[in-house]
C-alpha atoms as a PDB file:
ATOM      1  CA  UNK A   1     173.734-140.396 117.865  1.00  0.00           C
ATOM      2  CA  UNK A   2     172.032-137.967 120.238  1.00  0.00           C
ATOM      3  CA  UNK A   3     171.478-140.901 122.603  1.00  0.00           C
ATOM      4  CA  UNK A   4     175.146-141.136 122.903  1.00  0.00           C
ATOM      5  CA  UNK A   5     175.793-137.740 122.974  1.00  0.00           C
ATOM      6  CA  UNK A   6     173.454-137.272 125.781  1.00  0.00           C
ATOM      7  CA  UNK A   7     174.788-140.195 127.855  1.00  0.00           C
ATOM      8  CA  UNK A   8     178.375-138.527 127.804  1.00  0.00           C
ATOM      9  CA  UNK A   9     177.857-135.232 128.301  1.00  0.00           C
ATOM     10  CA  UNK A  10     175.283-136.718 131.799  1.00  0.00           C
ATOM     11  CA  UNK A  11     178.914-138.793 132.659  1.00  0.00           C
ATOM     12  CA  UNK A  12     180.900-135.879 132.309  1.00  0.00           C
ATOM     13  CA  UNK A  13     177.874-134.172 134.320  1.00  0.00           C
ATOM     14  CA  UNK A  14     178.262-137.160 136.743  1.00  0.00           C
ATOM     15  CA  UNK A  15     182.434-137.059 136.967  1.00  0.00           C
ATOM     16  CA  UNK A  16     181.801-132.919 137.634  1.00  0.00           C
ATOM     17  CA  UNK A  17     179.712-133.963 140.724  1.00  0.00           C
ATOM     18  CA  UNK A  18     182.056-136.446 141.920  1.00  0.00           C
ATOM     19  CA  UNK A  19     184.612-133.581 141.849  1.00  0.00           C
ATOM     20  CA  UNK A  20     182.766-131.106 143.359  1.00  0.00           C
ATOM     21  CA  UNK A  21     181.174-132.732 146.019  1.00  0.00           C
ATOM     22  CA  UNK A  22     184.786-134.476 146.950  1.00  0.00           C
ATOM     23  CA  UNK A  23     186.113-130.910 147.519  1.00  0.00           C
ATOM     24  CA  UNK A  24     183.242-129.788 149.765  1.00  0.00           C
ATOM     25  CA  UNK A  25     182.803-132.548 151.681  1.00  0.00           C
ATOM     26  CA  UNK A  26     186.931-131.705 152.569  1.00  0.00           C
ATOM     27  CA  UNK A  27     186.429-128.087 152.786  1.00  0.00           C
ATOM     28  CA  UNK A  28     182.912-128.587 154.499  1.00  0.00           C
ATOM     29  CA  UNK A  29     183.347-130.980 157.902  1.00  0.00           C
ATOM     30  CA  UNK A  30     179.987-130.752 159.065  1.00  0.00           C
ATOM     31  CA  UNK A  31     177.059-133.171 159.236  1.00  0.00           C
ATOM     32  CA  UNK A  32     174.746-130.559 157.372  1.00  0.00           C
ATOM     33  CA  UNK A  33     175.079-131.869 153.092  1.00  0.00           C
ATOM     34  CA  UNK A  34     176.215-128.490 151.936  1.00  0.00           C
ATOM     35  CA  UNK A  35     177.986-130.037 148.828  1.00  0.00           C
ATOM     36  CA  UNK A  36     174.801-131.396 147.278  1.00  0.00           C
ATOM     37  CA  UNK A  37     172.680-127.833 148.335  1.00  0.00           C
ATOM     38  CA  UNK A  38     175.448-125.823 146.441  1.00  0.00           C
ATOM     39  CA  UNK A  39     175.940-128.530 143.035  1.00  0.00           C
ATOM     40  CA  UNK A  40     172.054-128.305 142.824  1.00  0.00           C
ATOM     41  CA  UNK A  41     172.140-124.591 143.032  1.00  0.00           C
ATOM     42  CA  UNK A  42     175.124-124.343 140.451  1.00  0.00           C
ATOM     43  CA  UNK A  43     173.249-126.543 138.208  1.00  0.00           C
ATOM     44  CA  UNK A  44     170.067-124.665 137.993  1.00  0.00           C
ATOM     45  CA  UNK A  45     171.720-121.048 137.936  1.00  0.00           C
ATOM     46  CA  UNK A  46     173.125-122.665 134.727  1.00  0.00           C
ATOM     47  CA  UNK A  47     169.912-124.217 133.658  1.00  0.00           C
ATOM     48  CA  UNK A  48     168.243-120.804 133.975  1.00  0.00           C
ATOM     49  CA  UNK A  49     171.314-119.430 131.639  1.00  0.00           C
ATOM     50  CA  UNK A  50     170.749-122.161 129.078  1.00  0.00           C
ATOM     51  CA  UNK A  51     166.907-121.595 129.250  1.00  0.00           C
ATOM     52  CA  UNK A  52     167.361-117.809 128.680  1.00  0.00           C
ATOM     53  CA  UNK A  53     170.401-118.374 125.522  1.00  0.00           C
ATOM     54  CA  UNK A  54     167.389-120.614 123.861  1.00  0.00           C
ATOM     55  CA  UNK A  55     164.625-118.634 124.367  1.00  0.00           C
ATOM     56  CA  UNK A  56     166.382-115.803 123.330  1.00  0.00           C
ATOM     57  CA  UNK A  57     167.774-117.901 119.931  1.00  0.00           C
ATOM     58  CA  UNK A  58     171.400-117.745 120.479  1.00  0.00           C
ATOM     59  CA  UNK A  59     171.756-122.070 120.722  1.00  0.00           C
ATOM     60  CA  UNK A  60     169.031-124.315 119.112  1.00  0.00           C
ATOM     61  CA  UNK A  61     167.215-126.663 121.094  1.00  0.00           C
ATOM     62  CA  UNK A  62     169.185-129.087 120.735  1.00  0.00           C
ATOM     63  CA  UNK A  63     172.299-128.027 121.929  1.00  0.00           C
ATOM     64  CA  UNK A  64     170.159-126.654 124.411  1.00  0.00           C
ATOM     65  CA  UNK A  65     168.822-130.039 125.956  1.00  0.00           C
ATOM     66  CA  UNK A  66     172.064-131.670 125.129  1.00  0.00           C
ATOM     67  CA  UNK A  67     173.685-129.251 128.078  1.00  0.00           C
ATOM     68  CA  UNK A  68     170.268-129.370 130.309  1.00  0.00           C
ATOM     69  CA  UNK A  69     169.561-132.650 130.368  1.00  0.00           C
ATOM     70  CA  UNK A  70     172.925-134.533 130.044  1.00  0.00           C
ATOM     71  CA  UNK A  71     175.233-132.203 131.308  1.00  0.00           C
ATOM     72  CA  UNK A  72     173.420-130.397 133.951  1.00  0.00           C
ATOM     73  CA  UNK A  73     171.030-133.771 134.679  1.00  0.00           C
ATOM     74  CA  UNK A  74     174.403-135.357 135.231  1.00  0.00           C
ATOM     75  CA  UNK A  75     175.689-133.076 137.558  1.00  0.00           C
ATOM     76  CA  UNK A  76     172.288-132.209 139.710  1.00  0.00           C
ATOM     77  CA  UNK A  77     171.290-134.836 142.332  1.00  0.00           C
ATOM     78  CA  UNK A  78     167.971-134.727 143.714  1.00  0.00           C
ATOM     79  CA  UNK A  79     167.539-138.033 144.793  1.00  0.00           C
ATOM     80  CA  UNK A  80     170.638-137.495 146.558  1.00  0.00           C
ATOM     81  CA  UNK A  81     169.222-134.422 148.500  1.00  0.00           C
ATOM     82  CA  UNK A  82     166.250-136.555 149.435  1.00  0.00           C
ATOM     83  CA  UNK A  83     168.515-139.639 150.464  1.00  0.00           C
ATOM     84  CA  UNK A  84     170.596-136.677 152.876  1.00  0.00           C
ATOM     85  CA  UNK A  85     167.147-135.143 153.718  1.00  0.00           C
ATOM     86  CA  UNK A  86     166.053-139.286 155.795  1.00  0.00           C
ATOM     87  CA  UNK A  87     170.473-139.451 156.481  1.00  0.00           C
ATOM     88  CA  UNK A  88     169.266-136.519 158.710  1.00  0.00           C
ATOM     89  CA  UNK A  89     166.410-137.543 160.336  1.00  0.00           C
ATOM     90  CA  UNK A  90     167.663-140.848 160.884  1.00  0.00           C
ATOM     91  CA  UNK A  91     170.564-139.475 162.958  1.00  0.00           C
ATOM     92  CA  UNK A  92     168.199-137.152 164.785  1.00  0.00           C
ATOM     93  CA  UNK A  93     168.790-134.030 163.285  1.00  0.00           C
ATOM     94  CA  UNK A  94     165.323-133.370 162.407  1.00  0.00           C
ATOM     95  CA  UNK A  95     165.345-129.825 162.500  1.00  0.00           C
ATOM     96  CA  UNK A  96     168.110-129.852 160.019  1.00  0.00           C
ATOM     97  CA  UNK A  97     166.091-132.065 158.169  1.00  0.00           C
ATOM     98  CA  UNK A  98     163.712-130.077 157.442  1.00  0.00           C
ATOM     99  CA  UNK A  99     165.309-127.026 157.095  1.00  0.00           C
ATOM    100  CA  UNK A 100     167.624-128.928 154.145  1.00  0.00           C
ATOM    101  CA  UNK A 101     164.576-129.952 152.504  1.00  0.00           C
ATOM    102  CA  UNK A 102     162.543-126.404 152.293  1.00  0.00           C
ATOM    103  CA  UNK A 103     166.382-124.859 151.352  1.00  0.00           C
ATOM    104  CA  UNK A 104     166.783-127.770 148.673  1.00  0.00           C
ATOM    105  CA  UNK A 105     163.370-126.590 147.368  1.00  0.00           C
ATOM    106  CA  UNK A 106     163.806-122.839 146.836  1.00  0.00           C
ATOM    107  CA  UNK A 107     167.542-122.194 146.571  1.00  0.00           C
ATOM    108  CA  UNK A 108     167.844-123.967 143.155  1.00  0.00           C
ATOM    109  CA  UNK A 109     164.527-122.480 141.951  1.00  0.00           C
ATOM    110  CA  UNK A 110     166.168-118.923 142.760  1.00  0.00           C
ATOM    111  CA  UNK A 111     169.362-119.982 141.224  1.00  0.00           C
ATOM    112  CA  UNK A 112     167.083-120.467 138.155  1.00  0.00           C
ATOM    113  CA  UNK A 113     165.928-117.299 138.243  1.00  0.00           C
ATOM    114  CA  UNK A 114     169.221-115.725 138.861  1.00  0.00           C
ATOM    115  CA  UNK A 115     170.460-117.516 135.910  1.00  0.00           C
ATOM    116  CA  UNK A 116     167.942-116.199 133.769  1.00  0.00           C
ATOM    117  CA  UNK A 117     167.820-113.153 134.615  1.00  0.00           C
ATOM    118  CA  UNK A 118     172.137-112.768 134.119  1.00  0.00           C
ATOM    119  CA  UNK A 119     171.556-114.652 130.972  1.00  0.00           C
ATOM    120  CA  UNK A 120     169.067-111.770 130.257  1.00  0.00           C
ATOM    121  CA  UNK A 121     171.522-108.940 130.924  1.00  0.00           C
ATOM    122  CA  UNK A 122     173.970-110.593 128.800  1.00  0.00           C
ATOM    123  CA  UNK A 123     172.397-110.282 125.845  1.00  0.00           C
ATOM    124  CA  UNK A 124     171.845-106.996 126.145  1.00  0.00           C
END
């Protein structure tokens, strides 16, 4: 049952994505993969969140996982960042390239530790 339960809450993860990234991409017309940079960084502010509400008790862990790694494993895409990360390079934005890749890196770990920390304040 938690195999299943898993799966759908990583489509409904998946089907968020879709959504957001659809309305960035119209929002966003620029060759530079904002939408995937911001989904990432929305995912892991809510992954630091989740992290804090289980360390702190308030959801067991497995609730917990079921909303880390379905939900927010559905809706993160890493190997989508690294796909846009050689898209760039290929197309001779190099520069961009890299800068995407170092941003990819330590936006979303931030946005972890954002998360955490307003999960923190929360509680409190």
């Amino acid at each position: 049952m938690t195999f299943l339960l898993v799966c759908l809450c990583g489509g409904l993860g998946s089907v968020c994505r879709f959504m957001l990234n659809t309305s960035i991409q119209r929002w966003w017309n620029n060759y530079f993969p904002l939408a995937t940079l911001m989904i990432n960084c929305f995912a892991c502010f809510f992954a630091g969140i989740a992290l804090q509400s289980y360390v702190l008790n308030m959801v067991p862990y497995s609730t917990y996982m079921l909303f880390v790694a379905g939900f927010l494993g559905g809706l993160s895409t890493y190997s989508t960042m690294v796909n846009e990360v050689i898209s760039l390079a290929h197309s001779r934005h190099t520069v961009a390239g890299i800068i995407y890749a170092v941003v990819s890196l330590v936006l979303p770990l931030l946005s972890v530790v954002l998360g955490w920390w307003l999960g923190s304040l929360l509680v409190h």
